[in-house]
N, C-alpha and C. Protein backbone atom coordinates (compact mmCIF):
# COMPACT_ATOMS: atom_id res chain seq x y z
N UNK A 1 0.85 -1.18 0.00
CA UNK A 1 0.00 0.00 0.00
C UNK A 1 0.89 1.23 0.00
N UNK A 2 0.38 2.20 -0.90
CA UNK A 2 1.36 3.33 -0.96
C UNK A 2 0.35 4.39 -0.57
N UNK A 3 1.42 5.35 -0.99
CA UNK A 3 1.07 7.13 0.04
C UNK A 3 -0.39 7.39 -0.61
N UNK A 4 -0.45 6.65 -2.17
CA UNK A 4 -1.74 7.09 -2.98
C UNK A 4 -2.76 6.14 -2.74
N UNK A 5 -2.37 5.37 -2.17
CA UNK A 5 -4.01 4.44 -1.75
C UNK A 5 -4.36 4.80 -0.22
N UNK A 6 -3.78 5.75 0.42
CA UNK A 6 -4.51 5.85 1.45
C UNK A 6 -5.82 6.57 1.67
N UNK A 7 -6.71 6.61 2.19
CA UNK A 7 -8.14 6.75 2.61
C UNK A 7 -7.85 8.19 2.29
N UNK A 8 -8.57 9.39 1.79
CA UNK A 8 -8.58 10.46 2.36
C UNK A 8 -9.74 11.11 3.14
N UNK A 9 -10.24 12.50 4.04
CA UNK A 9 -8.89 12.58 4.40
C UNK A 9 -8.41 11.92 5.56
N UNK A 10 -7.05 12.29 5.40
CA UNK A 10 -6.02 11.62 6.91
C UNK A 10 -6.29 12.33 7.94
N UNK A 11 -6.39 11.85 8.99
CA UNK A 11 -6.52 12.43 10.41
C UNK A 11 -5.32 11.78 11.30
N UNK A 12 -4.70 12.71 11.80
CA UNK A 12 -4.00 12.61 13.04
C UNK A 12 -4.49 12.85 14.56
N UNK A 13 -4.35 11.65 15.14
CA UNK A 13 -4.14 11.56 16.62
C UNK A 13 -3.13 11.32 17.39
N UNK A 14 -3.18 12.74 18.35
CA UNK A 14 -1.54 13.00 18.80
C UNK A 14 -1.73 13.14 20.05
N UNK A 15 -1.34 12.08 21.24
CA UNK A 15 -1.40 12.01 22.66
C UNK A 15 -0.51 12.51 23.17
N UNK A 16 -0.56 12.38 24.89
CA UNK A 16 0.17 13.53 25.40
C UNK A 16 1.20 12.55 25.84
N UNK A 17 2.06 13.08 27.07
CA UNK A 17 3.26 11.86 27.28
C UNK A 17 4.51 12.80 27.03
N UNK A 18 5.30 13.61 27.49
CA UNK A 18 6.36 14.48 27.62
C UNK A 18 6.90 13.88 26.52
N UNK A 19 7.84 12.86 26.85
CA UNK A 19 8.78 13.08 25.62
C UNK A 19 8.36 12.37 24.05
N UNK A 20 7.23 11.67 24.50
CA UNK A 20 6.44 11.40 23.30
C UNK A 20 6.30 12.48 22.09
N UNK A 21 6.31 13.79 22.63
CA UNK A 21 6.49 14.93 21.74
C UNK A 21 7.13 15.12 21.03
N UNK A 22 8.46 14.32 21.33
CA UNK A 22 9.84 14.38 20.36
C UNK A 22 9.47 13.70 19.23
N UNK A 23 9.18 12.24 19.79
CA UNK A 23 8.38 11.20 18.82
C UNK A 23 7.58 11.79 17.83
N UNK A 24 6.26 12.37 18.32
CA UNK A 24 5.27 13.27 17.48
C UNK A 24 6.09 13.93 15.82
N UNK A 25 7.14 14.79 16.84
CA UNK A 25 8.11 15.54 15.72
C UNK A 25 8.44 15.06 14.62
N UNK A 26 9.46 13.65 14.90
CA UNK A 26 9.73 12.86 14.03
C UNK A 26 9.06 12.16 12.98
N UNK A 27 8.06 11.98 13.80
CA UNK A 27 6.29 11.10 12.73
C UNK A 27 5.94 11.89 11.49
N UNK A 28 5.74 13.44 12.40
CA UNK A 28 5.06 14.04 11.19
C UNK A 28 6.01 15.20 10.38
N UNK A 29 7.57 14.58 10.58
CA UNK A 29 8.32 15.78 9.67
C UNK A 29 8.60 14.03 8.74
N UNK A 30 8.19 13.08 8.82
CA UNK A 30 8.35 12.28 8.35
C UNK A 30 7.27 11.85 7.10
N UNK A 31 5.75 12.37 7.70
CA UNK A 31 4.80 12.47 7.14
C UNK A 31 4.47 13.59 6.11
N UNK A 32 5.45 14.54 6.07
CA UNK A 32 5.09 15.65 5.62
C UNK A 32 6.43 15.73 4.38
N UNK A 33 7.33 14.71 4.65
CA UNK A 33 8.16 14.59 3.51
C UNK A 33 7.57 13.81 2.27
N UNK A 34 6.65 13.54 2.75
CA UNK A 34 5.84 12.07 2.01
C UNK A 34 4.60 12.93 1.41
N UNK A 35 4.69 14.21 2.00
CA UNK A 35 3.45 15.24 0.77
C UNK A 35 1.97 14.49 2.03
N UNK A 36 2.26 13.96 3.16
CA UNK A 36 0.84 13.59 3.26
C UNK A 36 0.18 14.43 4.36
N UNK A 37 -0.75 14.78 4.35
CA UNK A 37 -1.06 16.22 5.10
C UNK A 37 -2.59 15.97 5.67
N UNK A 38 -2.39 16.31 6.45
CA UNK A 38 -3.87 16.19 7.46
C UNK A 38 -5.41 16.31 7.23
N UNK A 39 -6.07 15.87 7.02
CA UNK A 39 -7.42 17.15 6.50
C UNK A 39 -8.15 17.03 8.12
N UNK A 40 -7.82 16.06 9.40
CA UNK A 40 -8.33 16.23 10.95
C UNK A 40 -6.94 16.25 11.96
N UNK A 41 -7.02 17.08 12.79
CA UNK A 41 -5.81 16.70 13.56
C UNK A 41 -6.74 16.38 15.10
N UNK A 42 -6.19 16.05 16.36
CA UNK A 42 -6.73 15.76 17.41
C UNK A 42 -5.23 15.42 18.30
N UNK A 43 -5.66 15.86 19.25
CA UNK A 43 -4.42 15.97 20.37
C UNK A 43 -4.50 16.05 21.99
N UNK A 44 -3.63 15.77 22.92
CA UNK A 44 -4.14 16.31 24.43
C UNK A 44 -2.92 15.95 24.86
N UNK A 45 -2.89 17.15 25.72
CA UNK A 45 -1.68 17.17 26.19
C UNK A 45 -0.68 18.39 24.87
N UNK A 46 0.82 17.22 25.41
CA UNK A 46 1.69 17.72 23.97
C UNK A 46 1.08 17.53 22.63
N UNK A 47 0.38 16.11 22.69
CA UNK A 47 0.07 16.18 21.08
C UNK A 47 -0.97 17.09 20.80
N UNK A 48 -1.83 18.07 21.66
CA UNK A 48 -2.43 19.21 21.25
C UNK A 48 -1.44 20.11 20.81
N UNK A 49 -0.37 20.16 21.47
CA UNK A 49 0.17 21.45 21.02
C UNK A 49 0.93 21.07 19.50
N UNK A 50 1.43 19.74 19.60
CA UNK A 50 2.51 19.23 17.80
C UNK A 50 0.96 19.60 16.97
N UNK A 51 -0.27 19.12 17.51
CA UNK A 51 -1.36 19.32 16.68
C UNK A 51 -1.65 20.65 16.28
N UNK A 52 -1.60 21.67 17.35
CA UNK A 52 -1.86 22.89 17.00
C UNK A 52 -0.81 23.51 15.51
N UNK A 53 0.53 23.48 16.04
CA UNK A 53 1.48 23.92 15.15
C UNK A 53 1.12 23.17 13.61
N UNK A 54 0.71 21.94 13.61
CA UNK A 54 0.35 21.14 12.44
C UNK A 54 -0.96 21.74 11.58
N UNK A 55 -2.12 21.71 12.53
CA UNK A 55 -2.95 23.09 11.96
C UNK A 55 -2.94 24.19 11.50
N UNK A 56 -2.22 24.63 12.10
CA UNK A 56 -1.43 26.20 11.55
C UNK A 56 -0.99 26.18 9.85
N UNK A 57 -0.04 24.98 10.03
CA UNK A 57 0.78 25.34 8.72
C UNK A 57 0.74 23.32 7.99
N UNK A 58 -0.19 23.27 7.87
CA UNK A 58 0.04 22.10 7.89
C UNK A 58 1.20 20.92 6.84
N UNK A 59 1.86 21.64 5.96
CA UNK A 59 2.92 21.47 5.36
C UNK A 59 3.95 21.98 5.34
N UNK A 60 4.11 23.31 5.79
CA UNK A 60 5.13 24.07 6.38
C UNK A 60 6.07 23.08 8.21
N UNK A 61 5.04 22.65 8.54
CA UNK A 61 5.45 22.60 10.47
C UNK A 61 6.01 21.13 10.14
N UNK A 62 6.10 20.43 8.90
CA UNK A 62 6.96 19.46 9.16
C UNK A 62 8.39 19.87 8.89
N UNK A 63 8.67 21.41 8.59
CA UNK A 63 9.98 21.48 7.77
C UNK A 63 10.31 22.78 8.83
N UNK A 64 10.47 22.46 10.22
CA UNK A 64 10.40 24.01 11.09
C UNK A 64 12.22 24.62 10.61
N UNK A 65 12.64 26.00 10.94
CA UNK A 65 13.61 26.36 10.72
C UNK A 65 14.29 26.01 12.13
N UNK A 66 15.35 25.42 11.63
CA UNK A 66 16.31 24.61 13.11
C UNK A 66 17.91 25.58 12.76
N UNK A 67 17.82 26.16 14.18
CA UNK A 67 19.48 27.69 14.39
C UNK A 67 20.44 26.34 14.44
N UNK A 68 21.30 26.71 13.98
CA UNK A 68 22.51 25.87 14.43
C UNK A 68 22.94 25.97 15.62
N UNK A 69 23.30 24.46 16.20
CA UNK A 69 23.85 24.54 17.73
C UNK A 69 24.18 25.23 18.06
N UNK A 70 23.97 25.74 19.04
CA UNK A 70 24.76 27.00 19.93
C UNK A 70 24.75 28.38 19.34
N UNK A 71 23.66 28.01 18.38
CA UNK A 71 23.65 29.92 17.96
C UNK A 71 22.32 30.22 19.09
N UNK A 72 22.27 32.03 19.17
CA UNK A 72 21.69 32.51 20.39
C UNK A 72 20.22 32.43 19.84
N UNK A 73 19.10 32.43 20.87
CA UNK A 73 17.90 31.79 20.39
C UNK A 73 17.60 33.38 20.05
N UNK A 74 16.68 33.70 19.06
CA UNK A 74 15.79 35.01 18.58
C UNK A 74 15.72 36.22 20.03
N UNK A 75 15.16 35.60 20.58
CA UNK A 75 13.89 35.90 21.79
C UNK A 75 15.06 36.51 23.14
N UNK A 76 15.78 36.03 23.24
CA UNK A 76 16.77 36.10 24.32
C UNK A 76 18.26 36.53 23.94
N UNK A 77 19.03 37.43 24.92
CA UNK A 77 20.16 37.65 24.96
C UNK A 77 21.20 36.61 25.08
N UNK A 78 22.28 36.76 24.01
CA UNK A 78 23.17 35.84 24.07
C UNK A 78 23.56 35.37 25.72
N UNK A 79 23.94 34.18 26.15
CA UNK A 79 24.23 33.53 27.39
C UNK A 79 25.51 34.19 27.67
N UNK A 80 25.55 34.62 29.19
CA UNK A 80 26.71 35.35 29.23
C UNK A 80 28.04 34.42 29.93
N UNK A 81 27.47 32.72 29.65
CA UNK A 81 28.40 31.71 30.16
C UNK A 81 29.03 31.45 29.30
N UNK A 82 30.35 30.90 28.99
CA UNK A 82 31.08 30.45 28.01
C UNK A 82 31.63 29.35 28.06
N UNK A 83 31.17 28.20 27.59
CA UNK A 83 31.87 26.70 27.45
C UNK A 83 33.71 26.64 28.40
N UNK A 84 33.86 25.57 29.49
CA UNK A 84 34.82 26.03 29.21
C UNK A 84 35.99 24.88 28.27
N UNK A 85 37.56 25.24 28.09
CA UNK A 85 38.33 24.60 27.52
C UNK A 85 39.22 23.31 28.00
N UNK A 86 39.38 23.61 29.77
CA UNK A 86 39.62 22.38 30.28
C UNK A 86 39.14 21.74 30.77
N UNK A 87 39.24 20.40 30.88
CA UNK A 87 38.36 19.55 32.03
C UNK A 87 38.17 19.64 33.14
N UNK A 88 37.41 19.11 34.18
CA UNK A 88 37.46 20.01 35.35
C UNK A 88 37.82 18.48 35.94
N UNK A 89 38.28 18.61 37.55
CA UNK A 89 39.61 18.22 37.76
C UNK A 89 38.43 16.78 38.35
């Protein structure tokens, strides 16, 4: 069975569960490489909120813009800690 025989439309159900959220992430930037896109979402908890962002944009939020490590987040002043170079003893 392929991406074109599935039922339309697709509905997602997205439960809650902390780090299950990560999971969520992975599912549907996985689902969304595959062109397959929601026409119901449903959620509680975290998966309300992966659901919300999925509603929003629903082909866009599988492809979010990711800063490179350790660059400073938008929202906040650079950290005024600095990695350090030796090991500590």
């Amino acid at each position: 069975m392929g991406v074109a025989d599935l039922l339309r439309p697709v509905g997602y159900v997205l439960r809650g569960g902390g780090s299950l959220g990560a999971v969520q992430v992975g599912m549907l930037q996985a689902l969304g490489r595959r062109d397959i896109v929601p026409g119901v979402v449903a959620g509680t908890s975290v998966g309300s909120l992966n659901g919300a962002v999925v509603a929003l944009d629903p082909k866009g939020a599988a492809n979010p813009p990711v800063p490179p490590l350790g660059a400073p987040h938008p929202g906040r002043p650079a950290s005024r800690l600095r990695p350090t170079t030796t090991a500590p003893p």
